[in-house]
N, C-alpha and C. Protein backbone atom coordinates (compact mmCIF):
# COMPACT_ATOMS: atom_id res chain seq x y z
N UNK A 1 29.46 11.59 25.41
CA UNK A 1 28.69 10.87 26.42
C UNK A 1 27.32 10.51 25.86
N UNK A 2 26.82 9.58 25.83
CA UNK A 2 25.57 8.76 25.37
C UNK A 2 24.74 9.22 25.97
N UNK A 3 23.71 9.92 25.84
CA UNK A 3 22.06 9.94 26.17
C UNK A 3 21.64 9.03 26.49
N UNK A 4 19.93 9.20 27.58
CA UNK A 4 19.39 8.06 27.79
C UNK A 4 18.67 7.33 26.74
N UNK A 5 18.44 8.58 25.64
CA UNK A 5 17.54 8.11 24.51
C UNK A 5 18.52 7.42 23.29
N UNK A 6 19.58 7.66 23.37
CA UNK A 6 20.63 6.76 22.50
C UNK A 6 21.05 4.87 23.34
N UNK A 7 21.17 5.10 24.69
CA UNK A 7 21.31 4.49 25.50
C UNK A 7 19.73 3.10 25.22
N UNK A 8 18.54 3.80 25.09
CA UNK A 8 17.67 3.01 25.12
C UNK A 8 17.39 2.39 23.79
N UNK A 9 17.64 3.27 22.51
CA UNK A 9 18.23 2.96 21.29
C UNK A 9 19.03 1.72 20.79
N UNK A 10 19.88 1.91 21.60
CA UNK A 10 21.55 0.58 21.66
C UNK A 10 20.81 -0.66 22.14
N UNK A 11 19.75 -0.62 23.56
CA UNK A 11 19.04 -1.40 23.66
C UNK A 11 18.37 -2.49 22.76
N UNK A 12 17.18 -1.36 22.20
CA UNK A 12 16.21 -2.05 21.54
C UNK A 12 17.20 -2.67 20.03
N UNK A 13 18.30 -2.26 19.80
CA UNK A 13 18.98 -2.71 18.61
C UNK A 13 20.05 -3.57 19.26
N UNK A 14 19.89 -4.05 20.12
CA UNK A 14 20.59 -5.68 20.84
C UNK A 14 19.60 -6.46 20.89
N UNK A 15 18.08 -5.82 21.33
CA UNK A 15 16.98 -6.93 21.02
C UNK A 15 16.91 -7.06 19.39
N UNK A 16 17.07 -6.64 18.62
CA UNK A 16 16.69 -7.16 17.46
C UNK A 16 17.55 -7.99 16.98
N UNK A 17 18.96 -7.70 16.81
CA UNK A 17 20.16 -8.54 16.50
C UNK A 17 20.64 -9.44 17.40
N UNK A 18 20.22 -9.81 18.45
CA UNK A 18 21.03 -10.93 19.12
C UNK A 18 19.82 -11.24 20.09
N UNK A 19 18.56 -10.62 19.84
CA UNK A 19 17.29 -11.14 21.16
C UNK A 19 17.77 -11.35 21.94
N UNK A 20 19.10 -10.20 22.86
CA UNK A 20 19.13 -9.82 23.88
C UNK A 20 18.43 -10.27 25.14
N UNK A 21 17.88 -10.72 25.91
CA UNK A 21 16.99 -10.83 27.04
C UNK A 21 17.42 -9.83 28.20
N UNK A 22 18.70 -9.13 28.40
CA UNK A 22 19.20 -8.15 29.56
C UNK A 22 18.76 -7.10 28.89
N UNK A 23 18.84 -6.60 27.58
CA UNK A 23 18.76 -5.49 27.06
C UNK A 23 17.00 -5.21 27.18
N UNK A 24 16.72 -6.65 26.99
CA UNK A 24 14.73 -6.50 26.59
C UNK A 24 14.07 -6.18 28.59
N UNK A 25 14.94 -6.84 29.24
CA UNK A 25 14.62 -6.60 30.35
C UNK A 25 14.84 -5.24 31.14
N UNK A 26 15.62 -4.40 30.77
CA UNK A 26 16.19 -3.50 31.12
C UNK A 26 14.81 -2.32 30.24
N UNK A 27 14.78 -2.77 29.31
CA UNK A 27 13.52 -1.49 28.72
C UNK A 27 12.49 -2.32 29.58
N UNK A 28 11.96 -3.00 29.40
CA UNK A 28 10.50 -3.64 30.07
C UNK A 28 10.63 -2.96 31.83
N UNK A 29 11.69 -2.66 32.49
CA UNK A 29 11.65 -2.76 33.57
C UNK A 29 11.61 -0.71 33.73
N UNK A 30 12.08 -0.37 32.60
CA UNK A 30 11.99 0.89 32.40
C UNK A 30 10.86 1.29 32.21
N UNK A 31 10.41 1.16 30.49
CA UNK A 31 8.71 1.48 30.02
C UNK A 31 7.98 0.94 30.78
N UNK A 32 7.94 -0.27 31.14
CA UNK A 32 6.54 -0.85 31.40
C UNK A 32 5.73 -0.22 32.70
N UNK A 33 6.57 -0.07 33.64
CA UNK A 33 5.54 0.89 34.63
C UNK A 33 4.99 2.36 33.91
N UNK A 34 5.62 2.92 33.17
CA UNK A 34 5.24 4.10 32.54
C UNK A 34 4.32 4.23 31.45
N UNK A 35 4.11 3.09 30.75
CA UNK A 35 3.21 2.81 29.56
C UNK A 35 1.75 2.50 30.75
N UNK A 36 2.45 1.81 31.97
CA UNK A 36 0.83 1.69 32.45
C UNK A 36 0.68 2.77 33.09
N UNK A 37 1.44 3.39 33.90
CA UNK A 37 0.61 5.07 34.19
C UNK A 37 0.04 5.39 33.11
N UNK A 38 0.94 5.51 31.90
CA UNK A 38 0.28 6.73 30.71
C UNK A 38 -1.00 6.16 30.49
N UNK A 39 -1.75 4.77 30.44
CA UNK A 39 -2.97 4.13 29.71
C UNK A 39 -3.67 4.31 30.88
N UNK A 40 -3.40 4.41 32.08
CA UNK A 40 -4.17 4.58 33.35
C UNK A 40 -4.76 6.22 33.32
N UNK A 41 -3.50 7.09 33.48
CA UNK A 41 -4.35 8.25 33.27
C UNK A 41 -5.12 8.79 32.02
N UNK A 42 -5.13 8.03 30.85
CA UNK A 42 -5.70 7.85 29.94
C UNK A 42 -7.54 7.28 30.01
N UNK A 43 -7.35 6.95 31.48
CA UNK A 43 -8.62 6.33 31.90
C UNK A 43 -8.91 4.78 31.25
N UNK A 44 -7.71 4.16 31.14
CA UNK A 44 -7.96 2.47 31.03
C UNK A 44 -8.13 2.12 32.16
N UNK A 45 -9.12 0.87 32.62
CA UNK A 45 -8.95 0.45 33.86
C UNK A 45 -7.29 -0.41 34.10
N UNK A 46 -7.46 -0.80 35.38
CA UNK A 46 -6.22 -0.88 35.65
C UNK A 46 -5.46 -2.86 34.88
N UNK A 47 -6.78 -3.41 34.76
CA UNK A 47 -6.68 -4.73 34.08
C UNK A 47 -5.90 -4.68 32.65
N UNK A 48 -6.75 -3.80 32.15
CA UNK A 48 -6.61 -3.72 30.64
C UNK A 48 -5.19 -2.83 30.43
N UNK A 49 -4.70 -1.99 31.17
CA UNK A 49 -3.64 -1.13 31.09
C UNK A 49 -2.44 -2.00 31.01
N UNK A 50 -2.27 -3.08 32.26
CA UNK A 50 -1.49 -4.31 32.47
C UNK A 50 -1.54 -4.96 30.95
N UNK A 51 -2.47 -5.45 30.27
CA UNK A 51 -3.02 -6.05 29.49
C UNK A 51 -2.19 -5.56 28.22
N UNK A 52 -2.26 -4.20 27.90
CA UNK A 52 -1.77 -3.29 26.53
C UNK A 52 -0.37 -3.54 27.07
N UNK A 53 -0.03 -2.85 28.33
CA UNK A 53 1.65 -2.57 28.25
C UNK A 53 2.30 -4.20 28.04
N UNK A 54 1.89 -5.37 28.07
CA UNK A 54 2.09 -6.48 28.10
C UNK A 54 2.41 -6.64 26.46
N UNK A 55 1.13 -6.50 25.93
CA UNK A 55 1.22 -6.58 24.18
C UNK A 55 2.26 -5.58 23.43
N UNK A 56 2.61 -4.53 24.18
CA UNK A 56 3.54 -3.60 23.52
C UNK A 56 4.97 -3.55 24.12
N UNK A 57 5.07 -4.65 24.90
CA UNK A 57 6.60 -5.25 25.05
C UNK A 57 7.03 -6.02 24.32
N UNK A 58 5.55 -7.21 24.27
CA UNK A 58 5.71 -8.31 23.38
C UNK A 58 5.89 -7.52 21.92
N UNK A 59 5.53 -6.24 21.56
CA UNK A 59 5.72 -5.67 20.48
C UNK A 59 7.07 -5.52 20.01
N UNK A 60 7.70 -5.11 21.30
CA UNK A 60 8.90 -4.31 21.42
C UNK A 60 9.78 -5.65 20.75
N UNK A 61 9.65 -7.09 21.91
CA UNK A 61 10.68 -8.21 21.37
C UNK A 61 10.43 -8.81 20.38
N UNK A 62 9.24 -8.87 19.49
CA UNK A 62 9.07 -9.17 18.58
C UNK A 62 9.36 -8.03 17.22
N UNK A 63 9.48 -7.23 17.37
CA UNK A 63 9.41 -6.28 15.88
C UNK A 63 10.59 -5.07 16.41
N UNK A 64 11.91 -5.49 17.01
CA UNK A 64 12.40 -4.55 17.48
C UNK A 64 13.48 -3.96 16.38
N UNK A 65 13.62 -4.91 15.32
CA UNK A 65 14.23 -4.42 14.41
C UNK A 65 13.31 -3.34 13.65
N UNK A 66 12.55 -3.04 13.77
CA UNK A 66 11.39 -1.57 13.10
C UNK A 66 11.26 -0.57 13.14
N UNK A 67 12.10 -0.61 14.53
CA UNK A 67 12.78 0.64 15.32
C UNK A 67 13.70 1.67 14.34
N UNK A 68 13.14 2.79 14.54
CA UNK A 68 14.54 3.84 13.70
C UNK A 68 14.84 4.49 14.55
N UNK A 69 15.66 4.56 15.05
CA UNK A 69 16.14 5.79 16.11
C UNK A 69 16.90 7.21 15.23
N UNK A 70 16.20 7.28 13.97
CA UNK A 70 16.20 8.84 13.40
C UNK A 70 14.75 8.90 13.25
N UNK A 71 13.75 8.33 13.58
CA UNK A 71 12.53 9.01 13.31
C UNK A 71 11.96 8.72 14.51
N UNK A 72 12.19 8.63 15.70
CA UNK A 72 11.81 8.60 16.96
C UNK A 72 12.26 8.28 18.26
N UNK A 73 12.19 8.34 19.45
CA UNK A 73 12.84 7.69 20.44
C UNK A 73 12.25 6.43 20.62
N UNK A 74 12.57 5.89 21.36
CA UNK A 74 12.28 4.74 21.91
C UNK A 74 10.59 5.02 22.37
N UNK A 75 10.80 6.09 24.04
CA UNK A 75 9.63 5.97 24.47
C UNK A 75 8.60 6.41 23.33
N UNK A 76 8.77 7.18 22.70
CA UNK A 76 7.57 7.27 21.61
C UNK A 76 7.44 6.79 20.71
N UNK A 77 7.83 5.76 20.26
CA UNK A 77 7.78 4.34 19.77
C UNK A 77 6.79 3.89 20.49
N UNK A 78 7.36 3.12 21.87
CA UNK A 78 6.41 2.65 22.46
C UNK A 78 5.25 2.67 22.76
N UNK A 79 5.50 4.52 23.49
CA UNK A 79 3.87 5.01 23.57
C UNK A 79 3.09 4.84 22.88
N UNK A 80 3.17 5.28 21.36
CA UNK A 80 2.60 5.01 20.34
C UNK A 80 2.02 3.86 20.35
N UNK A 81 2.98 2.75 20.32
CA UNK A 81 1.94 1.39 19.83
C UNK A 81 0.98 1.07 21.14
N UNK A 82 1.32 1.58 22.40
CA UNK A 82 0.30 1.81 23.61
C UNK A 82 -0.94 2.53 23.12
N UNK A 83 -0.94 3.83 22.32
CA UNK A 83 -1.90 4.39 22.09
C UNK A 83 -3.16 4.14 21.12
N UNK A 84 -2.14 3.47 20.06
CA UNK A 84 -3.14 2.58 19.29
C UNK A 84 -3.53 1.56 19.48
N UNK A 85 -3.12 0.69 20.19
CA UNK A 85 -3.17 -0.48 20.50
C UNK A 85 -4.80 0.26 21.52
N UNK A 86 -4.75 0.83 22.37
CA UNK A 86 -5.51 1.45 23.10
C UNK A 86 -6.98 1.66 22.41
N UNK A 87 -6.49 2.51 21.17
CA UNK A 87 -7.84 3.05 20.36
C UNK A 87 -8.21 1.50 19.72
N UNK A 88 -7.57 1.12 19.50
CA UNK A 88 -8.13 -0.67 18.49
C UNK A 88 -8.99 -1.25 19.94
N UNK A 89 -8.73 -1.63 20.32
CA UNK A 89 -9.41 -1.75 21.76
C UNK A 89 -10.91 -1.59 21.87
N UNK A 90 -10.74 0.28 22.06
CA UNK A 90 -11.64 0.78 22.60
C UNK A 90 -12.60 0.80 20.97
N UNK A 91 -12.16 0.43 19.82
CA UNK A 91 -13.19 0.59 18.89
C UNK A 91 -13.79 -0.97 18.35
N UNK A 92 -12.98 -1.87 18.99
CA UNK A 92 -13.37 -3.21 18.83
C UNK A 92 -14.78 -3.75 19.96
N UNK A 93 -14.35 -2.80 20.72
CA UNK A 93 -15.51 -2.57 22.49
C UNK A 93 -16.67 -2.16 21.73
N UNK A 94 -16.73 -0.99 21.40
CA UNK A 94 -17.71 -0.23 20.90
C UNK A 94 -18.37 -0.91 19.64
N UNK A 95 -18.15 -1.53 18.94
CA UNK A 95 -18.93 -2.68 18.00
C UNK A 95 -18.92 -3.86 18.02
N UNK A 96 -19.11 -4.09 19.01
CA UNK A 96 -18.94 -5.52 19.84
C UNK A 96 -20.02 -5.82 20.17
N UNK A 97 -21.16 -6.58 19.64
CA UNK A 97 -22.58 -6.21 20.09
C UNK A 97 -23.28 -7.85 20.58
N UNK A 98 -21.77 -8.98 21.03
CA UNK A 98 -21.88 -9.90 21.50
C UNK A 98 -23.38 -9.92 22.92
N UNK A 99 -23.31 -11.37 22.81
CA UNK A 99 -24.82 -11.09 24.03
C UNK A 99 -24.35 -12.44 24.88
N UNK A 100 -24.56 -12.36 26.09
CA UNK A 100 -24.22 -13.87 26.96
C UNK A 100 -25.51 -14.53 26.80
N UNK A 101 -26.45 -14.01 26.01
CA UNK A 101 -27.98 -14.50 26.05
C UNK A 101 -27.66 -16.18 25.04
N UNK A 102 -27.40 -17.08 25.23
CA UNK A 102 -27.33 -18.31 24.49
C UNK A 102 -28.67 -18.95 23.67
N UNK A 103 -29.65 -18.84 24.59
CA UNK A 103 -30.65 -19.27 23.95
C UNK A 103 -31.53 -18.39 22.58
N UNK A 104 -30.62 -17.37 22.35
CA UNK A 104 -31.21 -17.34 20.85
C UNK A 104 -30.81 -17.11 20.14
N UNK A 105 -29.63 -17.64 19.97
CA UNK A 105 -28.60 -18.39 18.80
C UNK A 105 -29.15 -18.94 17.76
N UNK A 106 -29.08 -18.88 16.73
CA UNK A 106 -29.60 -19.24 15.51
C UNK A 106 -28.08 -19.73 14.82
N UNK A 107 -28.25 -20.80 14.17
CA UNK A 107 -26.99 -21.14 13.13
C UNK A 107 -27.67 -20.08 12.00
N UNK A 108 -26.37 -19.40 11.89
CA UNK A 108 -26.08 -18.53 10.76
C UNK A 108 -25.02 -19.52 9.81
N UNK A 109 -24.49 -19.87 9.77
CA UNK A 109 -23.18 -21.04 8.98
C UNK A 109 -24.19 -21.35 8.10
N UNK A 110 -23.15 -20.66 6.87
CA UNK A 110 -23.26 -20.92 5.68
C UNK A 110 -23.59 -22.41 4.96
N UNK A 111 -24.64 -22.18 3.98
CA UNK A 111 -25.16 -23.86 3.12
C UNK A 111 -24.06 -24.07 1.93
N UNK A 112 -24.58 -24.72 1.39
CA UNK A 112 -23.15 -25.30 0.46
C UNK A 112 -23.13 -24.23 -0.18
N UNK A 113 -24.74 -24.13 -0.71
CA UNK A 113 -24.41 -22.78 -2.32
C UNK A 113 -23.69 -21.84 -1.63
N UNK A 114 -23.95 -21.53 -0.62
CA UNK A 114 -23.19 -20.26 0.17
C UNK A 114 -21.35 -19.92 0.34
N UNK A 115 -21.12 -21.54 0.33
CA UNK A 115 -19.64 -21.83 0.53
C UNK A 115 -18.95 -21.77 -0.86
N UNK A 116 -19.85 -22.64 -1.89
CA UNK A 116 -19.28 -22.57 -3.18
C UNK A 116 -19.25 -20.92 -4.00
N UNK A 117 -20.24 -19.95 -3.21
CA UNK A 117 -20.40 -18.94 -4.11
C UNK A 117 -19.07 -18.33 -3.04
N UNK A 118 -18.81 -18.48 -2.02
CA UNK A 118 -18.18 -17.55 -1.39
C UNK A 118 -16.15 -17.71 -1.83
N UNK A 119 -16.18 -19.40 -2.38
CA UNK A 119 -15.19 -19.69 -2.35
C UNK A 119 -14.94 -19.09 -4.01
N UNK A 120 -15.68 -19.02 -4.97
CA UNK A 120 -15.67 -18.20 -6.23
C UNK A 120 -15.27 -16.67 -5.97
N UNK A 121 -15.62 -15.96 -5.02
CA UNK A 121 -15.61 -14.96 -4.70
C UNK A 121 -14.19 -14.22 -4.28
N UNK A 122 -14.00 -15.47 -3.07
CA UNK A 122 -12.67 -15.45 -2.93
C UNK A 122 -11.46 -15.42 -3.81
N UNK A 123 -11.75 -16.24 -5.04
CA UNK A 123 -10.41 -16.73 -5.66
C UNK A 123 -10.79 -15.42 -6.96
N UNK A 124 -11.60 -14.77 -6.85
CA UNK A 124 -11.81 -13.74 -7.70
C UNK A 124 -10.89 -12.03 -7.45
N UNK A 125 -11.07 -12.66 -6.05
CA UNK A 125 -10.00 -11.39 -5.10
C UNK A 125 -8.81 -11.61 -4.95
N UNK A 126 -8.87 -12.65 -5.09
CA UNK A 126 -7.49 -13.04 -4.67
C UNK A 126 -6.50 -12.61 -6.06
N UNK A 127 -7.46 -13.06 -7.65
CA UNK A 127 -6.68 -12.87 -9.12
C UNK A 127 -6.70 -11.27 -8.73
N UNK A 128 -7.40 -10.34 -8.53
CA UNK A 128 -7.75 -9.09 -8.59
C UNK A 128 -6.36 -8.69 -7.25
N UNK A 129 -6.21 -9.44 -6.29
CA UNK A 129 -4.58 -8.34 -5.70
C UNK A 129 -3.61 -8.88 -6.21
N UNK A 130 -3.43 -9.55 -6.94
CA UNK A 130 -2.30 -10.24 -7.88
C UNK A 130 -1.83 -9.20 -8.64
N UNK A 131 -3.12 -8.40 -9.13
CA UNK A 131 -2.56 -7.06 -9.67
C UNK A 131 -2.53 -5.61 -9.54
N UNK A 132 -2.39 -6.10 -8.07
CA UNK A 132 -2.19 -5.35 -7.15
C UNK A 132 -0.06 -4.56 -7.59
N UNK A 133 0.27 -3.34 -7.59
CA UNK A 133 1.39 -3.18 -7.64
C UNK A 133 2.26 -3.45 -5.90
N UNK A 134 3.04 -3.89 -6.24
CA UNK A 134 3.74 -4.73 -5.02
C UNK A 134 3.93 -3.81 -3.75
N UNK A 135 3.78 -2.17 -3.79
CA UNK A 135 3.95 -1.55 -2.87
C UNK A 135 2.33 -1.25 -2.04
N UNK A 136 1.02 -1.72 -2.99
CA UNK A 136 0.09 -1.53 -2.60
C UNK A 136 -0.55 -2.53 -1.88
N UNK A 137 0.26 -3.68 -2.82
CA UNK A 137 -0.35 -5.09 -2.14
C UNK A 137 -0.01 -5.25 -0.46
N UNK A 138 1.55 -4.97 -0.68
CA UNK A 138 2.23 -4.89 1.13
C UNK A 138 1.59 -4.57 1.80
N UNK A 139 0.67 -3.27 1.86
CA UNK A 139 -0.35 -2.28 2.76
C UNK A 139 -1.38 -3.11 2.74
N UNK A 140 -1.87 -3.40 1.64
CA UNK A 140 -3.60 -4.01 1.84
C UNK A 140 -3.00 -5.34 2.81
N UNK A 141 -1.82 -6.09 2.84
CA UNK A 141 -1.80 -7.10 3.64
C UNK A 141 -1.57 -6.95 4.98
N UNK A 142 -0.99 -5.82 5.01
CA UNK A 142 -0.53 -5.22 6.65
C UNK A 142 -1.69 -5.15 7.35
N UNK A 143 -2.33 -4.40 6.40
CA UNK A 143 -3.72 -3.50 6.86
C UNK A 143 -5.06 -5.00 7.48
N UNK A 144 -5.04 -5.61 6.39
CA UNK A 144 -6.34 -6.79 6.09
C UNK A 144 -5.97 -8.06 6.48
N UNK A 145 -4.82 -8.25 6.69
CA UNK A 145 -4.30 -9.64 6.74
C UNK A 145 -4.03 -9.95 8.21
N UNK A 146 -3.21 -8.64 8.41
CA UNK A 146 -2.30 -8.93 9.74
C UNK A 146 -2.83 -7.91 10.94
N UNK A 147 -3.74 -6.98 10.43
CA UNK A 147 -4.77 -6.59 11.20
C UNK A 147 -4.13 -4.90 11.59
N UNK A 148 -3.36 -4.29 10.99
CA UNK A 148 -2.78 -3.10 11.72
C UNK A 148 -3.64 -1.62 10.90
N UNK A 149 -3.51 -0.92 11.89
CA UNK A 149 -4.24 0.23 11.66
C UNK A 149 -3.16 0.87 11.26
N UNK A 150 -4.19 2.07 9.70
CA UNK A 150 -3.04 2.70 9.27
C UNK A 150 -1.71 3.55 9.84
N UNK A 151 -2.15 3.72 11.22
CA UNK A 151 -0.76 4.75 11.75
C UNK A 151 0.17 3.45 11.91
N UNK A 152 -0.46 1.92 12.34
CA UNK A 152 0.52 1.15 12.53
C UNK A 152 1.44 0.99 11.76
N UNK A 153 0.87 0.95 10.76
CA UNK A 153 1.49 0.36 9.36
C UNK A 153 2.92 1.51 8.42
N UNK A 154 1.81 2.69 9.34
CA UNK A 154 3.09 3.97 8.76
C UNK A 154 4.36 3.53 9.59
N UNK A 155 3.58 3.49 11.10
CA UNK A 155 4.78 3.35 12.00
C UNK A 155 6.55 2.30 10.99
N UNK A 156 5.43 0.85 10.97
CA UNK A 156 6.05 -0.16 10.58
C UNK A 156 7.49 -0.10 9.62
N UNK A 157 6.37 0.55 8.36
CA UNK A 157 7.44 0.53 7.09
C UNK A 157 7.84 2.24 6.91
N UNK A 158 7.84 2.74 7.62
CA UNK A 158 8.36 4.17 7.83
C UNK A 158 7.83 5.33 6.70
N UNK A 159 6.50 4.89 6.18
CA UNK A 159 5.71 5.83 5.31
C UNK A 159 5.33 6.34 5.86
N UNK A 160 5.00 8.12 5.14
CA UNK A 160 3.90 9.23 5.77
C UNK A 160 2.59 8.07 5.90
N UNK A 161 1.54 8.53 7.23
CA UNK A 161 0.29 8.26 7.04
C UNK A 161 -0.12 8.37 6.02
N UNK A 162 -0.34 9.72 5.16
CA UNK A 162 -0.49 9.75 3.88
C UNK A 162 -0.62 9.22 2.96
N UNK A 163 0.63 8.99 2.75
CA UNK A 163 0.89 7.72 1.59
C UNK A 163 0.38 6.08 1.60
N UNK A 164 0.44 5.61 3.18
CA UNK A 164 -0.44 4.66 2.95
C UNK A 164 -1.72 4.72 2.98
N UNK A 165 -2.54 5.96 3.45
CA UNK A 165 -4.00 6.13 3.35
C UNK A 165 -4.26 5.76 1.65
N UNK A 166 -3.22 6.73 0.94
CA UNK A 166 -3.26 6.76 -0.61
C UNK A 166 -2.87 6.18 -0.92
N UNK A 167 -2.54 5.09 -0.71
CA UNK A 167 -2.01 3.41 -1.84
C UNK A 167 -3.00 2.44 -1.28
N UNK A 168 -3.84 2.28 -0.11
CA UNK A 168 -4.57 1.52 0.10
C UNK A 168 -5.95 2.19 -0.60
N UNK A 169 -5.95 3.33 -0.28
CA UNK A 169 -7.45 3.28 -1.61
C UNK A 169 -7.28 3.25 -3.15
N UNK A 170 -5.65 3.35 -3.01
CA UNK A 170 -5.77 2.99 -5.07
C UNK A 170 -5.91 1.94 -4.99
N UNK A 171 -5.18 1.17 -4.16
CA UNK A 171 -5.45 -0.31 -3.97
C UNK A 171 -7.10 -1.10 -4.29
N UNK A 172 -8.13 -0.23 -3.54
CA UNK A 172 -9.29 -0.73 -3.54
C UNK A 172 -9.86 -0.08 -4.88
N UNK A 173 -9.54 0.79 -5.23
CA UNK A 173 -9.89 1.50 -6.87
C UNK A 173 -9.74 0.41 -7.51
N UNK A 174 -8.03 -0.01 -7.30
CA UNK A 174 -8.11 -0.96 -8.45
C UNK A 174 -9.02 -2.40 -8.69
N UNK A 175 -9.22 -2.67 -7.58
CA UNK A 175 -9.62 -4.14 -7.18
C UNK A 175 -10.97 -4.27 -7.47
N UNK A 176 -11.63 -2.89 -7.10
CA UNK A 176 -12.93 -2.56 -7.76
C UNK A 176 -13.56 -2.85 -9.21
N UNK A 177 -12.15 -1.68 -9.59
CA UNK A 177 -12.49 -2.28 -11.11
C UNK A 177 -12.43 -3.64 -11.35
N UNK A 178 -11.15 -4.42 -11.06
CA UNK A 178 -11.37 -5.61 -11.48
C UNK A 178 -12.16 -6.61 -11.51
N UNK A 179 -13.27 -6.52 -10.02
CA UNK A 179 -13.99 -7.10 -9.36
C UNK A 179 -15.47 -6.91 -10.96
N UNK A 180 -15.67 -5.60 -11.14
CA UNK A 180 -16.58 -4.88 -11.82
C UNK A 180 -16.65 -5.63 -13.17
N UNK A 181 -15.50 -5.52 -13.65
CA UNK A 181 -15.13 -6.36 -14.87
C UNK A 181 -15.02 -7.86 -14.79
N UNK A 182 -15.29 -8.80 -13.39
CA UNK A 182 -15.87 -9.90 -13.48
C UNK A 182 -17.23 -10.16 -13.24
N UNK A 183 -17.84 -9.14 -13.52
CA UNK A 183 -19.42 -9.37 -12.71
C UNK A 183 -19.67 -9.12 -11.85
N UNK A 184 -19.10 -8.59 -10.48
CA UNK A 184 -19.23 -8.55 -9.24
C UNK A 184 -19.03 -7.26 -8.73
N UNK A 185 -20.39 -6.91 -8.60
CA UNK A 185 -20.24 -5.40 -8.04
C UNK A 185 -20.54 -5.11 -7.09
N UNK A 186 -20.53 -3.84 -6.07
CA UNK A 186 -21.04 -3.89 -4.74
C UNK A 186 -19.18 -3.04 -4.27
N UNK A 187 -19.86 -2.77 -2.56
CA UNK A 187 -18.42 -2.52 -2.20
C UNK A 187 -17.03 -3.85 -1.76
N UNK A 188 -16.18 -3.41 -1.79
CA UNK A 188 -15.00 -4.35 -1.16
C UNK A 188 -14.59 -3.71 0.46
């Protein structure tokens, strides 16, 4: 006899292989009131709670093939990307030091020398993750490109935290050096 957690399993692996819409509806109609209790008593207001469990459905139908149902259930899958999704949030809030004050706006936008030195700069980083080894490069792009925080990224490609903490700073070791050995020093 099938479990609910095998049951919700079979689910999310009909959304990935056939984008299901009964199967995606059937979890959404399940999690989604429960992802917003959990972010509510978490003390999200009640906007923003709506807001996350929304992005971590859209998570669910978009990346449902990512799913392992040997390294987790469903709901803690989910929760998870509720929880981080949560902390990205609340740490994007907290250095957010925007002002509705308009009138003292200054153009900051860059002058030419600024564009030409920046676009040198660029294509300097860019030769420097080229030699990047291909399992480090993946992370620095997960991480920098596509915006995911390291538990995301463990989540994703099914690495210890660990290991991607430690391939994204060899990553920047290396890039360092390379950077160093074109003239360009400072942090990355």
């Amino acid at each position: 006899m099938a479990t609910d957690k095998d049951m919700f399993a079979d689910l999310v692996a009909s959304v990935a292989l056939h984008r299901d819409r009964d199967a995606f509806e059937r979890l959404f109609d399940h999690f989604g009131p429960r992802i917003n209790a959990f972010l509510m008593r978490l003390g999200t207001d009640s906007g923003m709670a709506e807001e996350i469990t929304q992005e971590v459905m859209v998570t669910l139908w978009r990346k449902a093939e990512l799913f392992d149902r040997n390294k987790s259930s469903v709901g803690t899958w989910l929760f998870r990307i509720a929880r981080n999704r949560r902390i990205d949030l609340a740490r994007r809030d907290r250095f957010d030091d925007s002002d509705d004050d308009t009138s003292s706006i200054v153009d900051e936008s860059p002058g030419p020398d600024q564009i030409l030195d920046a676009g040198r700069y660029e294509a300097i980083v860019q030769s420097a993750m080229t030699r990047l080894p291909d399992e480090q490069l993946s992370l620095v792009r997960l991480a920098f490109f596509d915006g995911l925080s390291h538990s995301q990224i463990a989540d994703e490609t099914g690495l210890p935290l660990g290991t991607v903490k430690s391939r994204i700073r060899l990553a920047f070791a290396r890039m360092k050096r390379v950077l160093e050995e074109r003239g360009i020093s400072g942090e990355i």
